[in-house]
PDB file of N, CA and C in Angstrom:
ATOM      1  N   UNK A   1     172.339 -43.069 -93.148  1.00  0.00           N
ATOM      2  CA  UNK A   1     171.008 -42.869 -92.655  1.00  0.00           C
ATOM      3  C   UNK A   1     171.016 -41.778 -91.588  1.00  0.00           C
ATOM      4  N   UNK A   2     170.171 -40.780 -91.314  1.00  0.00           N
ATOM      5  CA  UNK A   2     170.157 -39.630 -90.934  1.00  0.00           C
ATOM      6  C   UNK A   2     169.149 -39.882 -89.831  1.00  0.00           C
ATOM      7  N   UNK A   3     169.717 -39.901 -88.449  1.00  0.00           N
ATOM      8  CA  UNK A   3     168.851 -40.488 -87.347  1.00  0.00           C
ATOM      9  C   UNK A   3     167.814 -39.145 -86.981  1.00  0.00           C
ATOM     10  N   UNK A   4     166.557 -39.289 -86.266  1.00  0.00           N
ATOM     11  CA  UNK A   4     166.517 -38.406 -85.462  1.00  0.00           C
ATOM     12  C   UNK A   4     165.732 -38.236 -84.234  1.00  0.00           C
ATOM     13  N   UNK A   5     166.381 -39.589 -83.698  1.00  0.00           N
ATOM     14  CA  UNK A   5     165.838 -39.768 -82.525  1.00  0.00           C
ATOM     15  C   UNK A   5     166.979 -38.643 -81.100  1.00  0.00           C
ATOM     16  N   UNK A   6     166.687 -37.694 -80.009  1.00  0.00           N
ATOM     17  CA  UNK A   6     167.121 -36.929 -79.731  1.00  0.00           C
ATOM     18  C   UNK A   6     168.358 -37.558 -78.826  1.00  0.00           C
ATOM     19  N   UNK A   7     169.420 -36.691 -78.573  1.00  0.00           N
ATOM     20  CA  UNK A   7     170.628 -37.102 -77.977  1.00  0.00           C
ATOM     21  C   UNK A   7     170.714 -36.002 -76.810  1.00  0.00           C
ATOM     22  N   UNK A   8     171.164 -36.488 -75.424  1.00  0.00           N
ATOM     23  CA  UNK A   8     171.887 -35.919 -74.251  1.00  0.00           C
ATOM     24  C   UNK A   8     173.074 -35.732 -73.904  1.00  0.00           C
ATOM     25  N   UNK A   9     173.410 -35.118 -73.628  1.00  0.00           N
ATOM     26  CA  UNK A   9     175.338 -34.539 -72.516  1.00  0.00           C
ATOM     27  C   UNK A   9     175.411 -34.559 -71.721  1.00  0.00           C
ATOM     28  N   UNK A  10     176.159 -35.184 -70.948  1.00  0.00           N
ATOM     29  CA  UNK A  10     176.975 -34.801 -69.826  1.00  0.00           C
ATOM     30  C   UNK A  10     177.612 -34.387 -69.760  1.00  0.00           C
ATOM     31  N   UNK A  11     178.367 -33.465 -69.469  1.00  0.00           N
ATOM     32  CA  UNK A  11     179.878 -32.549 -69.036  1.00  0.00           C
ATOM     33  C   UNK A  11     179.832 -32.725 -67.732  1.00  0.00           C
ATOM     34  N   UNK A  12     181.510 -32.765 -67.342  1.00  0.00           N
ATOM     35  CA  UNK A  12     181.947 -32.676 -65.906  1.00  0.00           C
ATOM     36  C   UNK A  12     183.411 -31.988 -65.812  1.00  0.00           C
ATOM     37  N   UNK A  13     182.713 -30.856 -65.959  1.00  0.00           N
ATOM     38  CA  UNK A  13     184.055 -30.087 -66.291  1.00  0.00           C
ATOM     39  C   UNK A  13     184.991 -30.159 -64.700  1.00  0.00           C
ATOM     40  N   UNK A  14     186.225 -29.933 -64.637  1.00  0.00           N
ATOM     41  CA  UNK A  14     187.334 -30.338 -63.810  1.00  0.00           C
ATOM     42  C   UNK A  14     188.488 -29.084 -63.979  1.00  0.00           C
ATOM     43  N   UNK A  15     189.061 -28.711 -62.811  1.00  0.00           N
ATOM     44  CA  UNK A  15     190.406 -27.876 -63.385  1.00  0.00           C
ATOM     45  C   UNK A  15     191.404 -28.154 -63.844  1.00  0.00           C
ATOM     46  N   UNK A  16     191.414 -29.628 -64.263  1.00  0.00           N
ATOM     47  CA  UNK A  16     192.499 -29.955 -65.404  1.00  0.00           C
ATOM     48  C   UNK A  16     191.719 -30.811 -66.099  1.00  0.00           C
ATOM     49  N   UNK A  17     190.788 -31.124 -66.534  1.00  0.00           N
ATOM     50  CA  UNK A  17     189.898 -32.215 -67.618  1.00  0.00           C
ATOM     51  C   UNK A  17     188.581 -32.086 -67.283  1.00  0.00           C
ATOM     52  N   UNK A  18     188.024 -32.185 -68.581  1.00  0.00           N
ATOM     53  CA  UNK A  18     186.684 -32.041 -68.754  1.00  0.00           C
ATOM     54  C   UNK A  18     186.235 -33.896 -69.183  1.00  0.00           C
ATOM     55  N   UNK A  19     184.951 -34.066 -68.520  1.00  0.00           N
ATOM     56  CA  UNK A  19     184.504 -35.508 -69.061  1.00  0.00           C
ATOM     57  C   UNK A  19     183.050 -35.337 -69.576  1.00  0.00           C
ATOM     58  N   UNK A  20     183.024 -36.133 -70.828  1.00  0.00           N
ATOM     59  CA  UNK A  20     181.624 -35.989 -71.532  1.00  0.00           C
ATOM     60  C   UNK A  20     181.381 -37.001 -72.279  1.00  0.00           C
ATOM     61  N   UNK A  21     180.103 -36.972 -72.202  1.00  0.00           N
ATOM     62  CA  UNK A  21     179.260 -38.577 -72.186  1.00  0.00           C
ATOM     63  C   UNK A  21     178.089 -38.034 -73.488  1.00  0.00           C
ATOM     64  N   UNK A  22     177.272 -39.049 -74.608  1.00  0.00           N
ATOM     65  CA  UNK A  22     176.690 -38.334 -75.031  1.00  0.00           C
ATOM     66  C   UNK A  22     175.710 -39.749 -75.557  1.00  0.00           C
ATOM     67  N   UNK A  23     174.387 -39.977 -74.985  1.00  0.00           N
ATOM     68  CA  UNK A  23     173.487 -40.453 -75.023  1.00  0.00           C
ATOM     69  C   UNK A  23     172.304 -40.580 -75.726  1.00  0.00           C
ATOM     70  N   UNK A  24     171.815 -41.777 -75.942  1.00  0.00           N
ATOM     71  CA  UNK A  24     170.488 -41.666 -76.569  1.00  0.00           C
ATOM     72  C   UNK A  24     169.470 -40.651 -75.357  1.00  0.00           C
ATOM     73  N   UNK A  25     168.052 -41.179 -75.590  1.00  0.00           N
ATOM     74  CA  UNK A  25     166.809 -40.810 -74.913  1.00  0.00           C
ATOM     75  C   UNK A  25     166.372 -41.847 -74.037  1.00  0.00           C
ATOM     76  N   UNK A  26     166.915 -42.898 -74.890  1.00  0.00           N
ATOM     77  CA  UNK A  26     166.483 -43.872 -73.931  1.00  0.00           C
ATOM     78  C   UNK A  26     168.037 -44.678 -72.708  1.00  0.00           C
ATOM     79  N   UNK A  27     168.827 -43.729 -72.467  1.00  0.00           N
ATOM     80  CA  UNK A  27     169.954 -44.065 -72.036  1.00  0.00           C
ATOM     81  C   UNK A  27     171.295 -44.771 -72.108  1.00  0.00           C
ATOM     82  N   UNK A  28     170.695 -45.178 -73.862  1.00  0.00           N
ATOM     83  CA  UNK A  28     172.300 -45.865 -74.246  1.00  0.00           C
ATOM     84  C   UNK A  28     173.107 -44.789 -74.405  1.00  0.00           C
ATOM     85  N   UNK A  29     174.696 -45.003 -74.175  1.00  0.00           N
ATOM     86  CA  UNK A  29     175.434 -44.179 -74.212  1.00  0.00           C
ATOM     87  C   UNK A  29     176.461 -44.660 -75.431  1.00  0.00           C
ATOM     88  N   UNK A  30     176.095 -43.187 -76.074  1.00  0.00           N
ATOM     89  CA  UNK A  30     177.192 -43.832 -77.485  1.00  0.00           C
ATOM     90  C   UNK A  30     178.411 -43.254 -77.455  1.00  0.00           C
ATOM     91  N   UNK A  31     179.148 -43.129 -76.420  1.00  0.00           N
ATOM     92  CA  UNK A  31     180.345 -42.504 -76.459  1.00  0.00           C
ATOM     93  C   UNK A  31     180.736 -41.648 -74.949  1.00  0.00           C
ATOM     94  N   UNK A  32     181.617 -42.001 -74.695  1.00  0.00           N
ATOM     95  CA  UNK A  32     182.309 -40.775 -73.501  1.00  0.00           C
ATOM     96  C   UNK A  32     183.992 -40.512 -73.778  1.00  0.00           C
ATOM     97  N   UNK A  33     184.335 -39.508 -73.474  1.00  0.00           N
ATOM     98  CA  UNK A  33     185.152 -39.351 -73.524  1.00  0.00           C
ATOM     99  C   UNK A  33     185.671 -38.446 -72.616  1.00  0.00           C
ATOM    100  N   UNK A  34     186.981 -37.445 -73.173  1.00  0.00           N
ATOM    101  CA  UNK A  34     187.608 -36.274 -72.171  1.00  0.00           C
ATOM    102  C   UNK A  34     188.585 -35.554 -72.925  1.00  0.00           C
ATOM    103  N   UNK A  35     188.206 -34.445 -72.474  1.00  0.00           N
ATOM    104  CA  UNK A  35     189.518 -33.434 -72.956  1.00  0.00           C
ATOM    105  C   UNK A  35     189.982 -32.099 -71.979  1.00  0.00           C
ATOM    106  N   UNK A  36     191.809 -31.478 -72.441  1.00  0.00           N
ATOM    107  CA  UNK A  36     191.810 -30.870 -71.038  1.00  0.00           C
ATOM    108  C   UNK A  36     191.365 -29.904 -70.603  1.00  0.00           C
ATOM    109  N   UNK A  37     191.192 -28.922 -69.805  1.00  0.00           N
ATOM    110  CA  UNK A  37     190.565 -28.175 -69.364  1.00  0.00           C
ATOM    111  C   UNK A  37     191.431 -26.892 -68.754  1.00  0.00           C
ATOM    112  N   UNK A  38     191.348 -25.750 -69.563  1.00  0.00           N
ATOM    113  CA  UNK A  38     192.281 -24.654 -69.188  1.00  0.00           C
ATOM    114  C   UNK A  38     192.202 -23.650 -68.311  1.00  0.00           C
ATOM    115  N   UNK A  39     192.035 -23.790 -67.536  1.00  0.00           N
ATOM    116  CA  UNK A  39     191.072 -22.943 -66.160  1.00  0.00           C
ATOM    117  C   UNK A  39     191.485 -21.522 -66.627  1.00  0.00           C
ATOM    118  N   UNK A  40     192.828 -20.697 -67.022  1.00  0.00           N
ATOM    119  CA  UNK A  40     192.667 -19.793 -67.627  1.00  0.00           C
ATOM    120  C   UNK A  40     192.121 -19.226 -68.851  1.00  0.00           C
ATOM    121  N   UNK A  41     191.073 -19.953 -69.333  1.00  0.00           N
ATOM    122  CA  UNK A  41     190.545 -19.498 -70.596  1.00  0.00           C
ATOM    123  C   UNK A  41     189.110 -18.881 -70.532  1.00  0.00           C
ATOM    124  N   UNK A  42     188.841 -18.020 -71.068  1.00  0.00           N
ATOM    125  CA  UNK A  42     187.539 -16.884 -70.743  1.00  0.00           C
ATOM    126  C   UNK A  42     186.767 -18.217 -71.111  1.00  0.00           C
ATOM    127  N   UNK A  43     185.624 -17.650 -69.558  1.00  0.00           N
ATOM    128  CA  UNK A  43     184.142 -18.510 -69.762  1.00  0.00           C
ATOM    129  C   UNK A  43     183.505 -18.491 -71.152  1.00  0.00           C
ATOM    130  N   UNK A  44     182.952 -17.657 -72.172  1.00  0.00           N
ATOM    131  CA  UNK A  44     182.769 -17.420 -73.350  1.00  0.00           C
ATOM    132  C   UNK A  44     183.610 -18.697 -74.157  1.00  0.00           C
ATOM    133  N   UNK A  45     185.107 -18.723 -74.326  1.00  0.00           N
ATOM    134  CA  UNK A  45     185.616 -19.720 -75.235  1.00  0.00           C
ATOM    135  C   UNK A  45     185.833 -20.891 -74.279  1.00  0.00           C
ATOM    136  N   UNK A  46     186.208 -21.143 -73.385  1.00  0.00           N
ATOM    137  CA  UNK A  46     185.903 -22.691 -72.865  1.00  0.00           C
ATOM    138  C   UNK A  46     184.421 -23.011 -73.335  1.00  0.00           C
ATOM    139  N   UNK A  47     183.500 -22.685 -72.971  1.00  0.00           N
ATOM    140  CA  UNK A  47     182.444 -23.098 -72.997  1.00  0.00           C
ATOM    141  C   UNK A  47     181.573 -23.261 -74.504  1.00  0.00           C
ATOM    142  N   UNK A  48     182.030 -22.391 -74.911  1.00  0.00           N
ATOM    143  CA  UNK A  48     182.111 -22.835 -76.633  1.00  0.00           C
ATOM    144  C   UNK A  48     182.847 -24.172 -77.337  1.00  0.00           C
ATOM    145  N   UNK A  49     183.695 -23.975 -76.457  1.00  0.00           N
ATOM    146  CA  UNK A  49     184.436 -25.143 -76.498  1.00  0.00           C
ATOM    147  C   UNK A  49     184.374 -26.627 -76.396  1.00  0.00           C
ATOM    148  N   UNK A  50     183.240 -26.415 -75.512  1.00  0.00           N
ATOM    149  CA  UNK A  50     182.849 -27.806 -75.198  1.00  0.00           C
ATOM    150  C   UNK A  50     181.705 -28.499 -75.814  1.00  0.00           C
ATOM    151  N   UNK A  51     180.724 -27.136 -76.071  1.00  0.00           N
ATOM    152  CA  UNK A  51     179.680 -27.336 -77.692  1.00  0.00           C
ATOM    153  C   UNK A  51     180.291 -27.364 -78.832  1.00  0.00           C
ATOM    154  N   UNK A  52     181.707 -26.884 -78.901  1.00  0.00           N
ATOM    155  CA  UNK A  52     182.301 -27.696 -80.121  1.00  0.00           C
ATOM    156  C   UNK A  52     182.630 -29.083 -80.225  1.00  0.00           C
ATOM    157  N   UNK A  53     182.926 -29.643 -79.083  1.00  0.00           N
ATOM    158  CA  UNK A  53     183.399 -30.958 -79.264  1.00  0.00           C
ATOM    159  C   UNK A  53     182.261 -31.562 -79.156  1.00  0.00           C
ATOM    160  N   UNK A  54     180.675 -31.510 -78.466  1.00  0.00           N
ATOM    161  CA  UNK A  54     180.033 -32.161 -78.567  1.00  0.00           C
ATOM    162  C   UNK A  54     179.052 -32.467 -79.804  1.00  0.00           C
ATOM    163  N   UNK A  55     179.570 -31.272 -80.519  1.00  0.00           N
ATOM    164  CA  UNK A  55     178.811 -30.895 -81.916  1.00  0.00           C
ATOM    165  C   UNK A  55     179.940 -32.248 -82.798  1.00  0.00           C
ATOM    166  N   UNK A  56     181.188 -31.934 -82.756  1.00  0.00           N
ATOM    167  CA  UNK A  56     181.390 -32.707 -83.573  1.00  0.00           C
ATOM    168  C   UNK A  56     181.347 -34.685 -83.230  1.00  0.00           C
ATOM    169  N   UNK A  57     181.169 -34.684 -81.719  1.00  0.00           N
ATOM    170  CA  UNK A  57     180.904 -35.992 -81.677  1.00  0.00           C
ATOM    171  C   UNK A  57     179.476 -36.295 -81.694  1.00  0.00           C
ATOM    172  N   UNK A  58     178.710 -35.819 -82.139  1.00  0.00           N
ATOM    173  CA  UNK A  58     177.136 -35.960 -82.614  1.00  0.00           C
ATOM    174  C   UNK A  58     177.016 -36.309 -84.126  1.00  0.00           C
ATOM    175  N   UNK A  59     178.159 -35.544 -84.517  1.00  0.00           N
ATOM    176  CA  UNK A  59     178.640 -35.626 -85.877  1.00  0.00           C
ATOM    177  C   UNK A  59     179.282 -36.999 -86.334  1.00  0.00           C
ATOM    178  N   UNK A  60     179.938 -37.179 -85.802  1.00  0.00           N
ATOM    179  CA  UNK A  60     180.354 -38.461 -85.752  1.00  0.00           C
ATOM    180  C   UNK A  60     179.804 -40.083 -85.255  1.00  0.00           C
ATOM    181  N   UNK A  61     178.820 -39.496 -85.133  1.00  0.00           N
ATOM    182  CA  UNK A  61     177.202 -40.322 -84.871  1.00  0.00           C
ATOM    183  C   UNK A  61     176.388 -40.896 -85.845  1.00  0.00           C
ATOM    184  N   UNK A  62     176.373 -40.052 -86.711  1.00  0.00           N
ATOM    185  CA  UNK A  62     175.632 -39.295 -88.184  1.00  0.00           C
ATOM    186  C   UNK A  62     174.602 -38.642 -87.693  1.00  0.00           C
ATOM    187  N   UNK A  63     174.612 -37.629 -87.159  1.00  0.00           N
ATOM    188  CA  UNK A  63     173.749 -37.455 -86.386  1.00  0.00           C
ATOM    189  C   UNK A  63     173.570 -35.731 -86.562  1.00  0.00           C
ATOM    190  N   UNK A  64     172.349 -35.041 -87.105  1.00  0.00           N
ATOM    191  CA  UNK A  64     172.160 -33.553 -87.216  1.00  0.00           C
ATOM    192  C   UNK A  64     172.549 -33.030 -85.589  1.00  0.00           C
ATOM    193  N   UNK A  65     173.347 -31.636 -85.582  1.00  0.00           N
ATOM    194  CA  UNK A  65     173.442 -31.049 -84.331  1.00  0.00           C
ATOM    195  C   UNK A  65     172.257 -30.826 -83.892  1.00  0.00           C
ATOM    196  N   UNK A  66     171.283 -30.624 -84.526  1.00  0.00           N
ATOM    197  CA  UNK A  66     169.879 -30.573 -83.972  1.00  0.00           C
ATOM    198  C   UNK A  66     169.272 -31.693 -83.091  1.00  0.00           C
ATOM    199  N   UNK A  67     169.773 -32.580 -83.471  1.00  0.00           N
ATOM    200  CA  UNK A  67     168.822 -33.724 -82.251  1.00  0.00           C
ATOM    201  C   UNK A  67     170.059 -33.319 -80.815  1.00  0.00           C
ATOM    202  N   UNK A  68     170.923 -33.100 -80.545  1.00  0.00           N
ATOM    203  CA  UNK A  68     171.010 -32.635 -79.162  1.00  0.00           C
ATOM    204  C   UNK A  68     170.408 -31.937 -78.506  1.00  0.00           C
ATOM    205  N   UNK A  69     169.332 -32.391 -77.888  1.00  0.00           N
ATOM    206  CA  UNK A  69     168.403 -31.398 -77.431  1.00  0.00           C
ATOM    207  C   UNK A  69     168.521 -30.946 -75.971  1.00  0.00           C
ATOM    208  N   UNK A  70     169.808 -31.729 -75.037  1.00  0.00           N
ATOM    209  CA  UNK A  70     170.194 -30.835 -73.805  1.00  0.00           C
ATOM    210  C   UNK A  70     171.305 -31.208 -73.387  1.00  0.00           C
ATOM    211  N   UNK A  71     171.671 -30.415 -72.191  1.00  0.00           N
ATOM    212  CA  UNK A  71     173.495 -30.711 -71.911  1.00  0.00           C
ATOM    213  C   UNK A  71     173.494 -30.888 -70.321  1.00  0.00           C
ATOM    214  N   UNK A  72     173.554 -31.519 -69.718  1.00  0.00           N
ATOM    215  CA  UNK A  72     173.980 -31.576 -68.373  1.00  0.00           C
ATOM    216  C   UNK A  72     175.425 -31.177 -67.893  1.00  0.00           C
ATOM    217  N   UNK A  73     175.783 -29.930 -67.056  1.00  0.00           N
ATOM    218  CA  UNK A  73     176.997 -29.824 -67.060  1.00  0.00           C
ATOM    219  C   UNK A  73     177.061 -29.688 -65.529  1.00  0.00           C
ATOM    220  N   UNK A  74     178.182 -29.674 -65.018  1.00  0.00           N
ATOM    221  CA  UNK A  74     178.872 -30.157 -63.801  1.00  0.00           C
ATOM    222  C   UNK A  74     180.174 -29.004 -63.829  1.00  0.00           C
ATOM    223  N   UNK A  75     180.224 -27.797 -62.844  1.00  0.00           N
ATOM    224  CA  UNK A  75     181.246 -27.029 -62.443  1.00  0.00           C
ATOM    225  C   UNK A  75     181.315 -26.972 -61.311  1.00  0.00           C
ATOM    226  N   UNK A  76     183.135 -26.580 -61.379  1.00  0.00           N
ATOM    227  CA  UNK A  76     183.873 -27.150 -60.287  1.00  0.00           C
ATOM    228  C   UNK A  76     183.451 -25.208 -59.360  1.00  0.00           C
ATOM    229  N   UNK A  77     182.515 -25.538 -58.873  1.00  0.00           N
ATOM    230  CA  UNK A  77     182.359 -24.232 -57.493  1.00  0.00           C
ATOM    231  C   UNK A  77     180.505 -24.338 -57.298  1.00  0.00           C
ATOM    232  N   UNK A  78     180.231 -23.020 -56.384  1.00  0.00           N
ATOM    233  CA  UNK A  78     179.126 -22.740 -56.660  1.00  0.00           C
ATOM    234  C   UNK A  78     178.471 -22.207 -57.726  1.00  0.00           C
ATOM    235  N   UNK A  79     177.431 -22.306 -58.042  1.00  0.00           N
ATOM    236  CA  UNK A  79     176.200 -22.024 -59.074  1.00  0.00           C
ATOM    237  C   UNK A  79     174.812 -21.893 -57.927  1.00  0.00           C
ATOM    238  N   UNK A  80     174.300 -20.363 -58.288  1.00  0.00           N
ATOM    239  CA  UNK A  80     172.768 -20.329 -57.613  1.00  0.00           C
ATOM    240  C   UNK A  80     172.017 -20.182 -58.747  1.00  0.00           C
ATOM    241  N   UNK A  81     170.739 -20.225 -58.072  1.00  0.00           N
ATOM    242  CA  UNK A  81     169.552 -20.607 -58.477  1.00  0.00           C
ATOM    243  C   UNK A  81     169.543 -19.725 -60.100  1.00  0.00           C
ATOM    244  N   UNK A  82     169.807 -18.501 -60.575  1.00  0.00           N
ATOM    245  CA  UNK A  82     170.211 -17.734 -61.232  1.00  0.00           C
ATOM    246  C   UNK A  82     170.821 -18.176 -62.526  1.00  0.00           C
ATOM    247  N   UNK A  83     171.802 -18.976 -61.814  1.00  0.00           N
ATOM    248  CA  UNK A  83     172.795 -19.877 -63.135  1.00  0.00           C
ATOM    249  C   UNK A  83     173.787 -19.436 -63.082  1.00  0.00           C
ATOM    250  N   UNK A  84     174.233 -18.371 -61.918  1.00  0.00           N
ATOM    251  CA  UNK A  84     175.397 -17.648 -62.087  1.00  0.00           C
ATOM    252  C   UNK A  84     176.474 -18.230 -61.063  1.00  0.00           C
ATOM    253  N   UNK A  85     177.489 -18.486 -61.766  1.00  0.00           N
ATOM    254  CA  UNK A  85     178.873 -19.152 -61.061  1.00  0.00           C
ATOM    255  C   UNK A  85     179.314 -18.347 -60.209  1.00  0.00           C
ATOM    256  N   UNK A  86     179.170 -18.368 -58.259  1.00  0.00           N
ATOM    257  CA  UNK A  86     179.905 -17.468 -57.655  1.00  0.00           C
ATOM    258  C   UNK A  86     181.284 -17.482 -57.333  1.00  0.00           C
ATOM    259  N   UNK A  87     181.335 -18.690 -57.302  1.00  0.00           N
ATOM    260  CA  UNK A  87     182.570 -18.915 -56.888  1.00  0.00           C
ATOM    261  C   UNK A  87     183.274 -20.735 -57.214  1.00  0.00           C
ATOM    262  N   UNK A  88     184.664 -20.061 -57.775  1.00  0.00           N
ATOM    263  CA  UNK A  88     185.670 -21.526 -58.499  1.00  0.00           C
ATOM    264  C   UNK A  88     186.610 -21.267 -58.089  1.00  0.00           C
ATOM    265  N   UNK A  89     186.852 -22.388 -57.535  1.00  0.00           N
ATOM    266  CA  UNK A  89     188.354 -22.383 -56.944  1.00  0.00           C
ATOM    267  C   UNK A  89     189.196 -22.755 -58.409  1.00  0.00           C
ATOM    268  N   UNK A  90     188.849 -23.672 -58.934  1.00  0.00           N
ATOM    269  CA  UNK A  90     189.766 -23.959 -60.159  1.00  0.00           C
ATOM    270  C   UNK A  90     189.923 -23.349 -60.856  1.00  0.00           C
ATOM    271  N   UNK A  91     188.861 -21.768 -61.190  1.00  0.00           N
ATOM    272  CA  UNK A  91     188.817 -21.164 -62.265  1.00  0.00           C
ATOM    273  C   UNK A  91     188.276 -19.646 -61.982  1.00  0.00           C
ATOM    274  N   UNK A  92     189.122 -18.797 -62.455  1.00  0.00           N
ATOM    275  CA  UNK A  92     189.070 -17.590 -62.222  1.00  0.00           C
ATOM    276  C   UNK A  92     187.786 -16.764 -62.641  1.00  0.00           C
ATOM    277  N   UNK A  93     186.622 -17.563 -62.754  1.00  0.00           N
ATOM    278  CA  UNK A  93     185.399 -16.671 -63.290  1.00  0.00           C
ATOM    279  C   UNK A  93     184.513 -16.513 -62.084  1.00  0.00           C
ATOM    280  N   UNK A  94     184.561 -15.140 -61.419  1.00  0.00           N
ATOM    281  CA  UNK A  94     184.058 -14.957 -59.961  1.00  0.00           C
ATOM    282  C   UNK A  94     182.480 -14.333 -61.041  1.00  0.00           C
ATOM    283  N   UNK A  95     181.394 -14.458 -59.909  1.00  0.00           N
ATOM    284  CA  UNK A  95     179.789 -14.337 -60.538  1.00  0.00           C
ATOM    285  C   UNK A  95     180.059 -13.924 -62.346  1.00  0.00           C
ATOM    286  N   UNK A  96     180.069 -15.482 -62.800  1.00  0.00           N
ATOM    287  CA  UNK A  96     179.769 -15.614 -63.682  1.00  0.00           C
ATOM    288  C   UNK A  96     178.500 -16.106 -64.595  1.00  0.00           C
ATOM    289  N   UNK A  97     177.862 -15.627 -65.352  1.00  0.00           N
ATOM    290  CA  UNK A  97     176.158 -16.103 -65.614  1.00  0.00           C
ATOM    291  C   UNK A  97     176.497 -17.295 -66.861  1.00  0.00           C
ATOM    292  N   UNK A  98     176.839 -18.051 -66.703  1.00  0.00           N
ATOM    293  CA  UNK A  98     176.985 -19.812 -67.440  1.00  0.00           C
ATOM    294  C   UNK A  98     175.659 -20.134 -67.851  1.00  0.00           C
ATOM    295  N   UNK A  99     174.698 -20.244 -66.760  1.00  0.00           N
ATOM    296  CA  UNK A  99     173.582 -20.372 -68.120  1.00  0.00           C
ATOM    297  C   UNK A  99     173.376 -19.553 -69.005  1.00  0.00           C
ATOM    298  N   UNK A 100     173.140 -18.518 -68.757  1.00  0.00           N
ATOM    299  CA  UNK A 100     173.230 -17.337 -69.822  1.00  0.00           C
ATOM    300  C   UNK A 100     174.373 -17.513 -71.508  1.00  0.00           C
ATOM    301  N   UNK A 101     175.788 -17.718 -70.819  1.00  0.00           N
ATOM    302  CA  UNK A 101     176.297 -17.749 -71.988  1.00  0.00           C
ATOM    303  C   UNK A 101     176.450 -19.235 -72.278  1.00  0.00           C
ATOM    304  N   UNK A 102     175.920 -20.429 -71.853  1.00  0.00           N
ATOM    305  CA  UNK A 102     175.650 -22.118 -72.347  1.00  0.00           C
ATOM    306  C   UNK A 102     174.264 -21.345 -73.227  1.00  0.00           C
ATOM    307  N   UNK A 103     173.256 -21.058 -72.822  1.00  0.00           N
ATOM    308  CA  UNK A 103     171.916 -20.704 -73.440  1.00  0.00           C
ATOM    309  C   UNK A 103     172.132 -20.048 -74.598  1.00  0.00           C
ATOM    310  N   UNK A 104     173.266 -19.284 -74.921  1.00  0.00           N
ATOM    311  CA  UNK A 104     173.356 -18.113 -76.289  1.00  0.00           C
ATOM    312  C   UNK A 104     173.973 -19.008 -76.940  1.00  0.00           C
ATOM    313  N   UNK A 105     175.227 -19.446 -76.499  1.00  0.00           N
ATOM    314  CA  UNK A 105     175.666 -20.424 -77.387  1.00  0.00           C
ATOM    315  C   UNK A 105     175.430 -21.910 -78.094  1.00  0.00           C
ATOM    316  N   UNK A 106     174.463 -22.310 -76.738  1.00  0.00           N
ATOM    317  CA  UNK A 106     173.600 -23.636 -77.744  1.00  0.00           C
ATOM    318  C   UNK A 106     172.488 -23.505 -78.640  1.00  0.00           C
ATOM    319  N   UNK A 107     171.903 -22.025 -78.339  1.00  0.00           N
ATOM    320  CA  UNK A 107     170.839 -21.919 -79.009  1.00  0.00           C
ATOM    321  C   UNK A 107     170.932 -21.924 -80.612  1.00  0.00           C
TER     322      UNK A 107
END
């Protein structure tokens, strides 16, 4: 049966593990989990990275990638108003624009 009531994310990304949670609408949570987190890996493929795994645990839901309809994520530094990452201690991406490339890639 092919649900399509909409699903949420959490990410809490970490400089050695990422944690992610992935929810109904109405706040049941059908799953959390974790995986590790490579602080040297370009913002572009981590972060793809993590819409891959949430794609396939939506999948594993029975669930179209389409009902994920948002992602809450959590990085380890500052982020301004912009969306742009100024500064990570865990991770070498100095003013980086994360919403920008979360936004291209979930879209």
């Amino acid at each position: 049966m092919q649900h399509t009531n909409p699903l949420y994310a959490g990410v809490d990304v970490g400089g050695t593990k990422t944690l992610m949670i992935l929810a109904e609408q109405d706040g049941t949570i059908l799953s959390e989990w974790r995986v590790g987190s490579d602080a040297q890996t370009d913002p572009e493929t981590f972060l793809g990275g993590i819409l891959n795994e949430l794609r396939r645990e939506v999948a594993k839901h029975g669930r179209d990638a389409a009902t994920l309809q948002g992602i809450g994520i959590g990085l380890p530094g500052v982020i301004g108003p912009a969306g742009i990452l100024t500064h990570a201690p865990a991770f070498p991406w100095q003013e980086t624009p994360v919403a920008d490339i979360l936004g291209q890639l979930f879209d």
